[in-house]
Protein backbone atom coordinates (compact mmCIF):
# COMPACT_ATOMS: atom_id res chain seq x y z
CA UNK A 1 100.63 -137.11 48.65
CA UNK A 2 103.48 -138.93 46.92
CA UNK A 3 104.27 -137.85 43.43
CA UNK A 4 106.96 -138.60 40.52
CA UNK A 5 108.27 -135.30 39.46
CA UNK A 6 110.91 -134.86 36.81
CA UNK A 7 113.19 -131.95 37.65
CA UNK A 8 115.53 -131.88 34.84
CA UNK A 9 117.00 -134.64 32.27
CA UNK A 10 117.60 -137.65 33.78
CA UNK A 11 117.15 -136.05 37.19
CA UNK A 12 113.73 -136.77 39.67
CA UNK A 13 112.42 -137.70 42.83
CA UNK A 14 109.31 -139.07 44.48
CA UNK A 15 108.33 -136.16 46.78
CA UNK A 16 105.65 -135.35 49.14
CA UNK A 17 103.07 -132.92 47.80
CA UNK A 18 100.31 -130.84 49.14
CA UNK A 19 97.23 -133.03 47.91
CA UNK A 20 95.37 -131.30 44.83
CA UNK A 21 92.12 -129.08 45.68
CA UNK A 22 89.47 -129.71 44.02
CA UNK A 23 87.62 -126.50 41.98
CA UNK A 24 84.69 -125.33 40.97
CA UNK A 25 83.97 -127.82 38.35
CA UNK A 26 86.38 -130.12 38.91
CA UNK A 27 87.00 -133.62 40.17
CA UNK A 28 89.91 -135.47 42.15
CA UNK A 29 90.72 -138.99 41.75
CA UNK A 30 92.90 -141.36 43.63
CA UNK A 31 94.48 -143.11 41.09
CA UNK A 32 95.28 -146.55 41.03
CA UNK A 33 97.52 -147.07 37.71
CA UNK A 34 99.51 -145.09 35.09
CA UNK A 35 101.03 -146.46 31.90
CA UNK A 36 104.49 -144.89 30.92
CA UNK A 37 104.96 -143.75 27.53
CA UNK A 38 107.39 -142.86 24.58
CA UNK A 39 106.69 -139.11 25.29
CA UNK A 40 107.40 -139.49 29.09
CA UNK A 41 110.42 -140.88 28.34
CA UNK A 42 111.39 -137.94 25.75
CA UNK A 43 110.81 -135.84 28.59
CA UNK A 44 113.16 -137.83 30.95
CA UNK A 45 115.87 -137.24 27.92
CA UNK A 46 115.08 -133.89 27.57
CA UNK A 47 114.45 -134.50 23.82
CA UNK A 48 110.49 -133.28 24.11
CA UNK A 49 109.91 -130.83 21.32
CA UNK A 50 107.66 -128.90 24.11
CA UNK A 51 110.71 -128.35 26.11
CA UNK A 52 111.96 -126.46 23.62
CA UNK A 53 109.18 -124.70 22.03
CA UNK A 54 108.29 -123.41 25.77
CA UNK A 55 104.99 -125.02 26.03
CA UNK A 56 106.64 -127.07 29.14
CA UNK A 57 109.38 -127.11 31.50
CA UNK A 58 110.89 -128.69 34.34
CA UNK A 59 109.54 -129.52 37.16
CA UNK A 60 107.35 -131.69 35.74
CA UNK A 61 105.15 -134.19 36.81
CA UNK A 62 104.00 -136.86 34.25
CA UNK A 63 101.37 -138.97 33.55
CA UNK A 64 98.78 -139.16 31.21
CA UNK A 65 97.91 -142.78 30.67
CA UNK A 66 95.52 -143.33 33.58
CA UNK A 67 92.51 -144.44 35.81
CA UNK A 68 91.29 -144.32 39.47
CA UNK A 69 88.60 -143.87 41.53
CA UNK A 70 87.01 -139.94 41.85
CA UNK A 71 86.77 -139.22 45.54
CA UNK A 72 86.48 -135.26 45.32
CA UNK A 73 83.82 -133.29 43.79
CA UNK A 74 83.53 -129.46 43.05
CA UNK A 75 81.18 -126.92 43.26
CA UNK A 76 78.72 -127.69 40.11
CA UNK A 77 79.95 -131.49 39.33
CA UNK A 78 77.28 -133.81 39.36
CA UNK A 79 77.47 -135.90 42.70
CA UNK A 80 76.95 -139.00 40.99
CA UNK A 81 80.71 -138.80 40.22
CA UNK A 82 81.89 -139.81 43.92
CA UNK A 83 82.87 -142.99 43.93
CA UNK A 84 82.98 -144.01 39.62
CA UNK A 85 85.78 -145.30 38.67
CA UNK A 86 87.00 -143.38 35.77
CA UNK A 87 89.50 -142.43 33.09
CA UNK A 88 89.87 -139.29 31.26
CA UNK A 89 91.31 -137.16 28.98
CA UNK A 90 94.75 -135.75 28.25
CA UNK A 91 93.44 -132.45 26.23
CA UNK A 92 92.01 -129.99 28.36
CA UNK A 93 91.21 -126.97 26.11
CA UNK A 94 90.34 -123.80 27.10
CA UNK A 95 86.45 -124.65 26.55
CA UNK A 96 85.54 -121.12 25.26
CA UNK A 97 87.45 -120.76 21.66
CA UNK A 98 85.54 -121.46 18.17
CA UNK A 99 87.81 -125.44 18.41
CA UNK A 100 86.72 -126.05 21.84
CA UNK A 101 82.89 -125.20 21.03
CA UNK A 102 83.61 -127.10 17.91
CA UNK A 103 84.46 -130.67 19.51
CA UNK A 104 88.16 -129.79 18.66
CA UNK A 105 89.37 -129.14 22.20
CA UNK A 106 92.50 -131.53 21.46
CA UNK A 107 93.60 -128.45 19.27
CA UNK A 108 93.03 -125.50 21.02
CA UNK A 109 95.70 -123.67 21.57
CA UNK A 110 95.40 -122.65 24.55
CA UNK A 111 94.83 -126.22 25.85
CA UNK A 112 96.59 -127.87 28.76
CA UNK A 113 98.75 -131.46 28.21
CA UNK A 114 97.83 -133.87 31.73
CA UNK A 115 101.55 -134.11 32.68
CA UNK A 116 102.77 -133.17 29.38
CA UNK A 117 102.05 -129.40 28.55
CA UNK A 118 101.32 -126.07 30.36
CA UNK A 119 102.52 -127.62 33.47
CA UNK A 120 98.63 -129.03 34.32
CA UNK A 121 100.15 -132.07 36.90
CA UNK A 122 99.61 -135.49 35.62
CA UNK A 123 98.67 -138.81 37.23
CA UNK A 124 101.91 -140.11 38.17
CA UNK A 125 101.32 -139.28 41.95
CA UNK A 126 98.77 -140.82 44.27
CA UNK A 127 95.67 -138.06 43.59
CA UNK A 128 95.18 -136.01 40.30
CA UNK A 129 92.84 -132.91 39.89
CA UNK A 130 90.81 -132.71 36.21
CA UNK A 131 87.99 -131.08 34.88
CA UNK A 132 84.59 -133.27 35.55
CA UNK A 133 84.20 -132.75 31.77
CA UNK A 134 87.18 -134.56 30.72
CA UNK A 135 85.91 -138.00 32.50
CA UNK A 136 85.04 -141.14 30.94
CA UNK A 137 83.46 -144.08 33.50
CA UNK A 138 84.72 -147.05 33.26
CA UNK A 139 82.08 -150.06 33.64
CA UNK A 140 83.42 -153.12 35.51
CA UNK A 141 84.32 -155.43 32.46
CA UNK A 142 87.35 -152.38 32.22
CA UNK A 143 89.69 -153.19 35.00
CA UNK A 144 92.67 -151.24 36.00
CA UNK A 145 95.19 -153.19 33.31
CA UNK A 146 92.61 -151.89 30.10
CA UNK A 147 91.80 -148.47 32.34
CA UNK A 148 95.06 -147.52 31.80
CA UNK A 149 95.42 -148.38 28.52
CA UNK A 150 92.49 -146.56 27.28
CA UNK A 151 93.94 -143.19 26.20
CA UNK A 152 96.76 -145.01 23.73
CA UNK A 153 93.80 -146.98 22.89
CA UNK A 154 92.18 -143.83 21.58
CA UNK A 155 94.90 -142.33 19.80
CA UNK A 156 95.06 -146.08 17.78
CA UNK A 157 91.19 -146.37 17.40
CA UNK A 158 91.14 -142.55 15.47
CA UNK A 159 94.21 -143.98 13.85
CA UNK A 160 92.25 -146.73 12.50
CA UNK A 161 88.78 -145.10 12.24
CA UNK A 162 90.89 -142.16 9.46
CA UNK A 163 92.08 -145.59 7.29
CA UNK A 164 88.31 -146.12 7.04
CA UNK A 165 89.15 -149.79 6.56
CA UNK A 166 86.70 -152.99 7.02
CA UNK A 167 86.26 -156.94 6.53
CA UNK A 168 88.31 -157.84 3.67
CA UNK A 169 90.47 -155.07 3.95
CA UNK A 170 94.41 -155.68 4.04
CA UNK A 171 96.04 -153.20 6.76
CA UNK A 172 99.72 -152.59 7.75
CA UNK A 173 100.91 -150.90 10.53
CA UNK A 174 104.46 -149.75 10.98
CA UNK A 175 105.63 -149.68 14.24
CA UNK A 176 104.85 -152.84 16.88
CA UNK A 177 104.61 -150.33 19.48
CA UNK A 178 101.97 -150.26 22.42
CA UNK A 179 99.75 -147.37 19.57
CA UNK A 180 101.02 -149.88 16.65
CA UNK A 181 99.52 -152.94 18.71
CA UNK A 182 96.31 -151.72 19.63
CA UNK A 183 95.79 -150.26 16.31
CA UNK A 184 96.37 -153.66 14.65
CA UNK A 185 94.17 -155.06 17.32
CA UNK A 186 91.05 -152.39 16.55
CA UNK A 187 91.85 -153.21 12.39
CA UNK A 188 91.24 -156.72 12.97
CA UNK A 189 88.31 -155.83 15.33
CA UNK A 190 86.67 -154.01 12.62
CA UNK A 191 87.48 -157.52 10.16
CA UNK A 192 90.92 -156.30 8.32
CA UNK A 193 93.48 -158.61 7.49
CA UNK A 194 96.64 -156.74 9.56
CA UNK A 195 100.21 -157.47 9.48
CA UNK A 196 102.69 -155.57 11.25
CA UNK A 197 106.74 -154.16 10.64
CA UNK A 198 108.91 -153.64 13.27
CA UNK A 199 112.48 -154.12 13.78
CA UNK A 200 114.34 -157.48 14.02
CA UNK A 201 113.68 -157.08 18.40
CA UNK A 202 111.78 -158.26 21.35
CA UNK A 203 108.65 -155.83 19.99
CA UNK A 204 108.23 -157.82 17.00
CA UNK A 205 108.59 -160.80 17.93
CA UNK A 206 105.74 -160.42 20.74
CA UNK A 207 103.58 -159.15 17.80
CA UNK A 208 103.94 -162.36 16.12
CA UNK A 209 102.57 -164.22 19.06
CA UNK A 210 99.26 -162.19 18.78
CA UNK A 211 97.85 -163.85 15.94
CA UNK A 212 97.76 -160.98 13.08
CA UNK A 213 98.02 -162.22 9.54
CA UNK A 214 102.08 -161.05 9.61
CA UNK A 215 104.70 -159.40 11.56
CA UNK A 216 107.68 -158.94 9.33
CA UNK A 217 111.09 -156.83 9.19
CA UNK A 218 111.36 -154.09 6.29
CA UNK A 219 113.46 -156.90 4.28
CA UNK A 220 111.19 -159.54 4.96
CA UNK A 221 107.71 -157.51 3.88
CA UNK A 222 105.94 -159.38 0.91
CA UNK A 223 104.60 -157.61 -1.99
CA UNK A 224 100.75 -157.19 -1.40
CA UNK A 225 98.56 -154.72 -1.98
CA UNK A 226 97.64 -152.29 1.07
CA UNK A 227 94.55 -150.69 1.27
CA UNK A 228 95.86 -148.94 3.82
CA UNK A 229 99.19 -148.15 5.93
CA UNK A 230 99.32 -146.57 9.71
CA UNK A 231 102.91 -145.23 10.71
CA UNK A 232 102.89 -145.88 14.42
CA UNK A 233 106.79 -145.47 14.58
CA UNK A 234 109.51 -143.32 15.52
CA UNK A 235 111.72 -143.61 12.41
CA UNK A 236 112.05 -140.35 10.01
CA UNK A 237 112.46 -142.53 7.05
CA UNK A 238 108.69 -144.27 7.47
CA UNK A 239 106.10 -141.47 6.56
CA UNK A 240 107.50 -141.39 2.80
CA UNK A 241 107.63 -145.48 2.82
CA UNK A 242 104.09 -145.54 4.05
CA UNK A 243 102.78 -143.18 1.06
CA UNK A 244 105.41 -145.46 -1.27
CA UNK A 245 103.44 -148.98 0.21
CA UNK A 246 99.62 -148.51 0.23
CA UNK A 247 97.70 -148.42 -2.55
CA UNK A 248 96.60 -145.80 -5.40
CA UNK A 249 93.21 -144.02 -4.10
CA UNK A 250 93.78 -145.11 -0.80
CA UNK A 251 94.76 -143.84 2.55
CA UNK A 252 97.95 -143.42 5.31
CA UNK A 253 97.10 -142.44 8.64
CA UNK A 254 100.30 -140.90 10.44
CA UNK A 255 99.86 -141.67 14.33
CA UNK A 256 104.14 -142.00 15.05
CA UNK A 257 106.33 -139.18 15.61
CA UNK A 258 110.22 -139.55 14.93
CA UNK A 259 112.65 -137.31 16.71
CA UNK A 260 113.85 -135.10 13.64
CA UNK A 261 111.67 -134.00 10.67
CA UNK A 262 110.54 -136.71 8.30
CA UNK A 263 109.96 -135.49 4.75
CA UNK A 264 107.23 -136.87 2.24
CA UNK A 265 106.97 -136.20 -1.54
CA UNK A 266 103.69 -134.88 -2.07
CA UNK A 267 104.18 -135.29 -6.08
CA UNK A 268 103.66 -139.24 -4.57
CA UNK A 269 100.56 -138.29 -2.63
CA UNK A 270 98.82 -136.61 -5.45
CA UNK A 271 99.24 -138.29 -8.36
CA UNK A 272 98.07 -141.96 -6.52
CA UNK A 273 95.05 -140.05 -5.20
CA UNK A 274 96.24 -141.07 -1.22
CA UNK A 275 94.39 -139.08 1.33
CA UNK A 276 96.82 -138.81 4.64
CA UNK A 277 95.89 -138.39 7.78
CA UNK A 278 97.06 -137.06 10.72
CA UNK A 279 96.42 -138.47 14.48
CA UNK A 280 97.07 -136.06 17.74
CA UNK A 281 95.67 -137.33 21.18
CA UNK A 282 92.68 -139.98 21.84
CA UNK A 283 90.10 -137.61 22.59
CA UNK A 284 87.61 -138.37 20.02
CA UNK A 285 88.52 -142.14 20.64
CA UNK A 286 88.24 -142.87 24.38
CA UNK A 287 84.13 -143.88 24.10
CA UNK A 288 84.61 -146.19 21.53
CA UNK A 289 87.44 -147.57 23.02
CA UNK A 290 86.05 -148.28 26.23
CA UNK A 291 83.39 -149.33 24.36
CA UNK A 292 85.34 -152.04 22.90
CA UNK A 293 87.61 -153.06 25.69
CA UNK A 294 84.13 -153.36 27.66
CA UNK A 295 83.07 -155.85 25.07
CA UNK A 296 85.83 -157.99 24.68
CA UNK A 297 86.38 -157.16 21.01
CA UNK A 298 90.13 -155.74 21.55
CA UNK A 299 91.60 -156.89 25.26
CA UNK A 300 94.92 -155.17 25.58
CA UNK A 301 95.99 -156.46 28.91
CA UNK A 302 98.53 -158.61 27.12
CA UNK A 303 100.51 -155.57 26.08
CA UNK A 304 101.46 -154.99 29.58
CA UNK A 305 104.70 -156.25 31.16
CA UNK A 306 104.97 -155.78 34.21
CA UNK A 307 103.27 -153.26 37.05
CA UNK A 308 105.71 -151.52 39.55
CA UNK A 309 105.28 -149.24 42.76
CA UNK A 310 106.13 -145.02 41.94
CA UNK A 311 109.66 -145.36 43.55
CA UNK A 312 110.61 -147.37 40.45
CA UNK A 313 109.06 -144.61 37.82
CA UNK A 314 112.48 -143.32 37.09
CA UNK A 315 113.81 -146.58 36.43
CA UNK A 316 111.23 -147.25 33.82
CA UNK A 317 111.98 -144.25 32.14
CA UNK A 318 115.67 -145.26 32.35
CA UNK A 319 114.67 -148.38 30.34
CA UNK A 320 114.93 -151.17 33.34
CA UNK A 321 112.76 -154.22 32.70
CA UNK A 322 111.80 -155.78 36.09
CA UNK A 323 112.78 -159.44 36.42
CA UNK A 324 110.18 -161.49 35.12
CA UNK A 325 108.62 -158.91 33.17
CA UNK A 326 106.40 -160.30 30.07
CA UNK A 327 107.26 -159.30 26.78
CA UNK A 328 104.87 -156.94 25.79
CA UNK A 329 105.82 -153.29 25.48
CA UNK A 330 103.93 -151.30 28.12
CA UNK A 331 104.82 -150.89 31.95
CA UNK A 332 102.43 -150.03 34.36
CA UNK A 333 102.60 -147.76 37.62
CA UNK A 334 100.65 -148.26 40.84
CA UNK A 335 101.29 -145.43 42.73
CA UNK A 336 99.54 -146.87 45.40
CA UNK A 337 102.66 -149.17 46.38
């Protein structure tokens, strides 16, 4: 099979691979798209923490963002499976430990990363291997676009589930990223009053076409009360303006990641009475949002730009826009092309 593999910074190839075999267990899936993400991109720089903590290395193949069709079943995988079309999960724990048994496989720590950590391969290739209890089906109101968009969906629907917000509420996420987006998308879902802060760029100003109650720069912000704030960015300096902006008693949900450490004063968190939050991986979120893409109440499709063959992966990463690309923040993979 044809598969993107990273094999240092900046450095990769499409090669030909010996097809995955499927285990005891286990599915394969051809896949037919792959969304490409901040973190791939961190590895393509080098800058992943993982990289230097040892939990990955090069070669690597990416790919985490996903669906297909399963056309392989192991030994003990229901049959039923042949043929579903599917997404699935990017935290495969170990199964056995007291977090696994515990519905906190995200956090085991002896989990696999799909094409991020403990060198599991991920879906940027034409066939991936996972465990058959990692799936999620995807009904056919889900099509490829919203398949692939369902694990960022997750990490913004637990994002926006921890703010615990509802109708009447007054939400603002930082960050108009494809995690900032759909999080702003499940907050109004839910009947929040959302406005958004980006940076004076492309991101933000495709935000403001989405219909959300504000997208403003940091200058620009108004004065209103928050009931509660989601950092979706990259930028150090957010996490202690988030616990600055919402509101006494309330809560901040931290779903971003910035490059260096970013510090918050918990003298701030205590005496307002903020609970914080933090978000790693979609896992508890993929149901619901399936669920929700499935119903029409949060479509992402529009966050997509453009879809490309795998010879261009590296490219993406790079930062190249194809020509006529949309303005949305997200760019898709077939691997099929």
């Amino acid at each position: 099979m044809r598969a993107f593999v990273l094999t240092g910074p900046r450095e990769y190839a499409v090669l030909d691979l010996p097809a995955p075999v499927v285990r005891a267990g286990e599915v394969v899936v051809d896949i037919e798209r792959v969304g490409v993400c901040g973190t791939d991109v961190e590895f393509f720089t080098g800058e992943m923490s993982y990289l230097h903590t040892g939990h990955a290395a090069y070669p690597i193949q990416l790919g985490h963002e996903w669906c297909g069709t399963v056309t392989e079943v192991g030994a003990g995988v229901d049959p039923g499976w042949l043929g579903r079309r599917s997404t699935g999960d990017t935290m495969l724990g170990c199964g056995d430990c007291d977090r696994c048994r515990s519905g906190r496989h995200h956090v085991c720590a002896a989990r696999f990363e799909l094409g991020i950590r403990g060198g599991w391969p991920g879906a940027l290739a034409e066939r991936l291997r996972i465990p058959a209890r990692y799936l999620h089906p995807l009904p056919d109101q889900v099509d490829a676009t919203a398949g692939a968009l369902v694990e960022p969906g997750g990490n913004a629907l637990r994002a926006v589930r921890a703010a615990q917000v509802g109708p009447g509420d007054r939400v603002l996420v930082l960050g108009p990223g494809t995690i900032g987006l759909l999080a702003a998308q499940f907050a109004r879902a839910a009947g929040a009053q959302v406005h958004l802060v980006g940076l004076p760029d492309r991101s933000l100003a495709f935000a403001a076409t989405l219909g959300f109650a504000g997208a403003w720069t940091a200058d620009e912000l108004p004065e209103l009360a928050w009931d509660a704030v989601i950092d979706a960015s990259n930028a150090p300096s957010l996490p202690a303006r988030a616990l600055e902006l919402v509101e006494p008693g309330k809560r901040v949900v931290y779903v971003g990641l910035s490059g260096t450490p970013s510090l918050v004063d918990t003298r701030e968190l205590v005496l307002n009475d903020v609970t914080s939050v933090g978000i790693l991986g979609a896992s508890a979120g993929l149901a619901g949002t399936i669920e929700q893409y499935a119903s029409g109440a949060v479509d992402p499709r529009p966050l997509v730009a453009a879809t490309v063959g795998l010879k261009h992966a590296g490219e993406i990463l790079a930062g190249w826009r194809p020509d006529g690309a949309g303005s949305g923040p997200k760019i898709h993979i077939d691997p099929r092309i």
